[in-house]
Protein backbone atom coordinates (compact mmCIF):
# COMPACT_ATOMS: atom_id res chain seq x y z
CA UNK A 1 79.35 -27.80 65.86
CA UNK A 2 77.80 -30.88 67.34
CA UNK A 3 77.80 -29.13 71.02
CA UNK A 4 76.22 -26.20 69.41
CA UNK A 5 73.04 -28.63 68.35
CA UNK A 6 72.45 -29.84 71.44
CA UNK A 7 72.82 -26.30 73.20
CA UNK A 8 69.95 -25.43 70.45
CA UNK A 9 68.14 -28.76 71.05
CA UNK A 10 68.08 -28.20 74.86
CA UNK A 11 66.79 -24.87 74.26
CA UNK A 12 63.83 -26.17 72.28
CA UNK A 13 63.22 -29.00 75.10
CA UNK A 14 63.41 -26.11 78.15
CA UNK A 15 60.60 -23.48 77.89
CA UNK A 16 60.98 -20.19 78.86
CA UNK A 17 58.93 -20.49 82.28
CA UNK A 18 59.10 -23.51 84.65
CA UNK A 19 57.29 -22.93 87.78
CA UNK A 20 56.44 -25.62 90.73
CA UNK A 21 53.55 -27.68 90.11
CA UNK A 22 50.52 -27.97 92.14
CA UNK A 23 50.30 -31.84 90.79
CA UNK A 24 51.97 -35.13 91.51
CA UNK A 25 53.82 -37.13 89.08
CA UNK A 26 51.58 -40.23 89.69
CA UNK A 27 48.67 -37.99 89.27
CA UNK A 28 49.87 -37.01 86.10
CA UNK A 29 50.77 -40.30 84.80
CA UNK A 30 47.26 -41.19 86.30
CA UNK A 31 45.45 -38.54 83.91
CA UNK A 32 47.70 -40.08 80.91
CA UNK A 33 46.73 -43.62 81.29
CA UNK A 34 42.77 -42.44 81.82
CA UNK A 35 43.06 -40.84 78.37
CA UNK A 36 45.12 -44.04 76.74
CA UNK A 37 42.34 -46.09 78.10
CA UNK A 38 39.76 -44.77 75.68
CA UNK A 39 41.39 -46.64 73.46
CA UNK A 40 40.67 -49.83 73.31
CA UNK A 41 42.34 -50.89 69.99
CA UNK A 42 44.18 -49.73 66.66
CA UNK A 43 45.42 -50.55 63.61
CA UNK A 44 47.32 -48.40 60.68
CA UNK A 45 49.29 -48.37 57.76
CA UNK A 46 52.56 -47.13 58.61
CA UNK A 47 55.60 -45.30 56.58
CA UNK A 48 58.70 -44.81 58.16
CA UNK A 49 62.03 -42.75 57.15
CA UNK A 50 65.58 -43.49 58.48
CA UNK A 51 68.36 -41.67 57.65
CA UNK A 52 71.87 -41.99 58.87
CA UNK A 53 75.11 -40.41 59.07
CA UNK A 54 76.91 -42.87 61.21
CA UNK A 55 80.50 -43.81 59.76
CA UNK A 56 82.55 -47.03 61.59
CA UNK A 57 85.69 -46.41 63.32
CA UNK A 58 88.51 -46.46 60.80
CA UNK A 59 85.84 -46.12 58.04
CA UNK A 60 85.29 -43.15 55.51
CA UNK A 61 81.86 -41.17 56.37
CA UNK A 62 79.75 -42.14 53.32
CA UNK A 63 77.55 -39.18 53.71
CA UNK A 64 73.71 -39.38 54.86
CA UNK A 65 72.27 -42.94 53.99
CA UNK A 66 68.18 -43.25 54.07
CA UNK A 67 65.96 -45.96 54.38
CA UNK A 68 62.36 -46.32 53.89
CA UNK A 69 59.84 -49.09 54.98
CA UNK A 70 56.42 -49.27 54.27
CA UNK A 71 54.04 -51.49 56.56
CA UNK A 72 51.17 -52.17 58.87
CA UNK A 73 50.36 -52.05 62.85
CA UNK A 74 47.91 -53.23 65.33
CA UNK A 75 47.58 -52.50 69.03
CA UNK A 76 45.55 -53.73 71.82
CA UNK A 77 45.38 -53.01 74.98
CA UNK A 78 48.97 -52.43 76.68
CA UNK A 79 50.96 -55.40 76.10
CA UNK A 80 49.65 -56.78 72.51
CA UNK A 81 51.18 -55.28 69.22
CA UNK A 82 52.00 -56.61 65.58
CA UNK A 83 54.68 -54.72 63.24
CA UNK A 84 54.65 -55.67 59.67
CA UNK A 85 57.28 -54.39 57.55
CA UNK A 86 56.40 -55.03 53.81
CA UNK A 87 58.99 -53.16 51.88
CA UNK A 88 61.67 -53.30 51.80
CA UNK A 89 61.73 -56.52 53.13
CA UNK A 90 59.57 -58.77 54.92
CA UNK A 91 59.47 -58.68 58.82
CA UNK A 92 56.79 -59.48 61.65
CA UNK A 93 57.48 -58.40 65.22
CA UNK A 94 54.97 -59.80 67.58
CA UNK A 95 54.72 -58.90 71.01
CA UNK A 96 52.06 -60.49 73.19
CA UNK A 97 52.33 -60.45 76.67
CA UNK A 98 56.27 -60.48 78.31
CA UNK A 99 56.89 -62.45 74.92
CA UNK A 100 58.66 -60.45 71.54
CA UNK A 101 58.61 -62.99 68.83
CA UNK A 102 60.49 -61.61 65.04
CA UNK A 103 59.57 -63.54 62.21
CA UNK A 104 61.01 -63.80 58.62
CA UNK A 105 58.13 -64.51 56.45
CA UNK A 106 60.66 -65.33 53.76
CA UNK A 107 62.33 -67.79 55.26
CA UNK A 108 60.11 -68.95 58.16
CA UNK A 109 62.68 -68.09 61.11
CA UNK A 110 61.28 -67.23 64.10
CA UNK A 111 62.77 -65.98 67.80
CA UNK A 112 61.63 -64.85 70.38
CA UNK A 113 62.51 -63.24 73.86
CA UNK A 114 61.37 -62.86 77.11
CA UNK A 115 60.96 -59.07 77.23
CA UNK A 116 60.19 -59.09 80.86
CA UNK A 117 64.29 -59.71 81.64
CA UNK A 118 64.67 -56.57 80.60
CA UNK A 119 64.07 -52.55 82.03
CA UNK A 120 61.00 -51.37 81.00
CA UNK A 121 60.07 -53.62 78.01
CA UNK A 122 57.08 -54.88 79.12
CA UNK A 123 54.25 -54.72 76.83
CA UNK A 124 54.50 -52.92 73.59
CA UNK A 125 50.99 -51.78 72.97
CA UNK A 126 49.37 -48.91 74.44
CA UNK A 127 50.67 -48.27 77.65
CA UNK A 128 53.30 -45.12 76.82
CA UNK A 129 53.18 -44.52 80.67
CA UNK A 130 55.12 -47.82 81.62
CA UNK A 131 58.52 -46.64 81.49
CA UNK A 132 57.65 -44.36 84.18
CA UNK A 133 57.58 -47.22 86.72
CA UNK A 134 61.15 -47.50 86.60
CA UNK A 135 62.46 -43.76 87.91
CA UNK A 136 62.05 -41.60 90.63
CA UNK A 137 60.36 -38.80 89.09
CA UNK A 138 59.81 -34.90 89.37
CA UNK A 139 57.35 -32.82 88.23
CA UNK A 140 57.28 -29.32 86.99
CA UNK A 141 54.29 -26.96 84.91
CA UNK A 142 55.55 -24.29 82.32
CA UNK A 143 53.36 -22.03 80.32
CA UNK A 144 52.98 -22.72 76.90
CA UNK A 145 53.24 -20.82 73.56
CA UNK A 146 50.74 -18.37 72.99
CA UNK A 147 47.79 -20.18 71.89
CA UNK A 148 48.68 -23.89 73.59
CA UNK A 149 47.84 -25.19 76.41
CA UNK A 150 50.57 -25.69 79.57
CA UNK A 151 53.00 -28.34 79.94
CA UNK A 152 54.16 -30.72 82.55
CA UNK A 153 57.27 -31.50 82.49
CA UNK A 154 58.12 -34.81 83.96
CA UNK A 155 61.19 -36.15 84.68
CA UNK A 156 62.97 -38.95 85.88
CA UNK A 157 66.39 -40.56 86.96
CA UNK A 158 66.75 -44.39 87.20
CA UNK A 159 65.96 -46.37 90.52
CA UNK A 160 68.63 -48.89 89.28
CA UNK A 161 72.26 -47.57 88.33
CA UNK A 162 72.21 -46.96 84.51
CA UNK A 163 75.56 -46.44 83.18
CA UNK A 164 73.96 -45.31 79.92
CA UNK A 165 70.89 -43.25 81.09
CA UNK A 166 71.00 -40.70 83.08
CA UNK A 167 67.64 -38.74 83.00
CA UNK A 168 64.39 -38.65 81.25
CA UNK A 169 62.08 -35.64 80.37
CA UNK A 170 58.29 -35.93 79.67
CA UNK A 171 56.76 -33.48 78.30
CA UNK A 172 52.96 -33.52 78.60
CA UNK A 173 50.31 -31.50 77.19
CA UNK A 174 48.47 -30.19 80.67
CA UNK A 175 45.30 -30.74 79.05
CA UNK A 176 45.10 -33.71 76.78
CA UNK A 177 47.49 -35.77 79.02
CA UNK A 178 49.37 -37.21 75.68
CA UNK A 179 53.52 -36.87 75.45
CA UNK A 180 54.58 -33.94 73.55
CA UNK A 181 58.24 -34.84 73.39
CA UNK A 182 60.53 -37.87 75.46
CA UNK A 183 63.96 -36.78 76.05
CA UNK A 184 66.73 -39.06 77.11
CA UNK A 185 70.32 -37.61 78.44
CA UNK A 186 73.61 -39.56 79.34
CA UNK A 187 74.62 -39.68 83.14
CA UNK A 188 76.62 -36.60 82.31
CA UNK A 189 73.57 -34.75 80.99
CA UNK A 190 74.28 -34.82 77.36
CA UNK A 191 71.05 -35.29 75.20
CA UNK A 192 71.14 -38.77 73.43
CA UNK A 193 68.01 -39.01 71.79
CA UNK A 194 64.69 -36.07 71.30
CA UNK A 195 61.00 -37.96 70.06
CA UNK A 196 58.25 -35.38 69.03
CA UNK A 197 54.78 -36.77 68.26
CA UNK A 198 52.01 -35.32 66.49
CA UNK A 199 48.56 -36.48 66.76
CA UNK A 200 45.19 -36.81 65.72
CA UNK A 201 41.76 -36.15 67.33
CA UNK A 202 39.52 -39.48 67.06
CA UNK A 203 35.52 -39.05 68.29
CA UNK A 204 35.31 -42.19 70.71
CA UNK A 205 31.56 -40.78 71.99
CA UNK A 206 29.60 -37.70 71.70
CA UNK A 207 31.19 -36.54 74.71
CA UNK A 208 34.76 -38.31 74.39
CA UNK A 209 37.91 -37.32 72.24
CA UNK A 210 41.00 -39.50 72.24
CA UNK A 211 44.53 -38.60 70.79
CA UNK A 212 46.50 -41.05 68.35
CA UNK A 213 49.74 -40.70 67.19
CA UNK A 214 49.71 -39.72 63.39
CA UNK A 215 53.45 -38.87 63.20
CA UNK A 216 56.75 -39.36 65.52
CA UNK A 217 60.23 -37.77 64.67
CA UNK A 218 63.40 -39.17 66.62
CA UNK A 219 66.57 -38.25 66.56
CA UNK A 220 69.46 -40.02 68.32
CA UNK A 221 73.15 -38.79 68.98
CA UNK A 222 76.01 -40.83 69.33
CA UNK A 223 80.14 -40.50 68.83
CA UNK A 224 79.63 -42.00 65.29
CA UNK A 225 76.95 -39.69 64.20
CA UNK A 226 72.85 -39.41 64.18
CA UNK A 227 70.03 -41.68 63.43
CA UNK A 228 66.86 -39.50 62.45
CA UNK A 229 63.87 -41.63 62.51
CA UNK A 230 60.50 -40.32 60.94
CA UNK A 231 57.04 -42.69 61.10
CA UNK A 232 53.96 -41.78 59.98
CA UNK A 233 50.92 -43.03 60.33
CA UNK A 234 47.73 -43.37 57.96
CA UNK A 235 44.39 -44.82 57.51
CA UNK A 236 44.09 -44.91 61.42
CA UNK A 237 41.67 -47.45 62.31
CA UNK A 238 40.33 -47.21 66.15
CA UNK A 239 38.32 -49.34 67.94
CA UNK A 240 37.03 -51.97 65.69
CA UNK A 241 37.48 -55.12 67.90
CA UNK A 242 40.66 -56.26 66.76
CA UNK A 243 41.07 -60.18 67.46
CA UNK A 244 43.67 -61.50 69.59
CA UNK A 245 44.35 -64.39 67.24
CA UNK A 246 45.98 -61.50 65.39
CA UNK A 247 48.89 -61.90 67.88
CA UNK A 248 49.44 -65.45 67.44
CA UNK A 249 52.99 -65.93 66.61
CA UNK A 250 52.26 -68.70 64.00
């Protein structure tokens, strides 16, 4: 059963026609970070769904389990974010430059990490194209479904032996330049994890559209069963000078 969803999944991820591209990777990722620039800042309210079917060794499956935590975000710029989980408990996650800082407003414990010790971590804000920096990457076009536009489908292996990642897949809307869907796979090409975004169109001129994020399903596969991840987000605020005082770890 479980190698007959992932034959399904992979299905999904591989369109029907993949043809050469006339287009670089870095010229991609180029296009991607001309459209993140547009925006500048943001701040929602978020909802997020976690459900779980993961049983311990030696333990008796307790059948799905699922989670759900209310809260609040703000961006800015690439490297400055603020998570604030509300229900149902109380957590801040502040990351401001190379620094993560988790704080329990409940008991006033605080730590924090250097994120820049680690692959990739760097700056948690708006820059989705940083992970990039770490492969060697490909790039292919495929049509899309009648109706949408193309896809470029990006993807990349590792510059540094990963014994846990093998490859990652892109998938890029040829004509917004926003991720479509992010696919991870184990060095022996099983498919660990699948995120799909959705978005929404925000005005940023008379003559300039960006593309937020107003939902973001995950799934992720492992021997001990799935974690299926679900965030949504509303009353999308963009642009409104957020302060950086707001990513004081205090």
């Amino acid at each position: 059963m479980k190698k007959y969803v992932l034959a399904v999944l992979m299905i999904v991820l591989l369109p029907i026609s993949i043809f050469a591209s006339d287009i670089s990777p870095e010229a991609v990722i180029a296009k991607m970070k001309e459209t993140q620039a547009m925006i500048k800042d943001l701040q929602a309210d978020t909802k997020t769904t976690i459900t779980s079917n993961i049983a311990m060794p030696g333990q008796p499956s307790k059948g799905p389990q699922t989670m759900t935590q209310t809260g609040h975000i703000w961006q800015k710029g690439r490297d400055k974010s603020k998570v604030e989980i509300t229900s149902p408990m109380k957590q801040i996650t502040i990351t401001n430059g190379n620094i993560m800082t988790i704080i329990s407003p409940d008991t006033g414990q605080k730590f924090s990490q250097d994120l820049s010790k680690g692959l990739g971590t760097r700056g948690q804000g708006l820059d989705q194209t940083k992970a990039l920096d770490y492969f060697d990457l490909t790039v292919k076009k495929s049509e899309g479904a009648t109706g949408e536009a193309d896809i470029y489908v990006i993807s990349g292996t590792p510059k540094a032996a990963n014994q846990f990642l093998g490859r990652m897949d892109f998938m890029i809307d040829a004509e917004k330049y926003i991720p479509l869907r992010i696919a991870m796979y184990t060095p022996k090409g099983a498919l660990m994890s699948l995120s799909e975004m959705e978005y929404e169109p925000v005005a940023i001129s008379s003559t300039k559209t960006a593309y937020v994020a107003k939902k973001i399903k995950s799934i992720v596969t492992m021997q001990m069963g799935s974690v299926n991840t679900e965030m949504v987000y509303e009353n999308i605020k963009v642009n409104e000078g957020i302060s950086d005082s707001v990513f004081e770890a205090k």
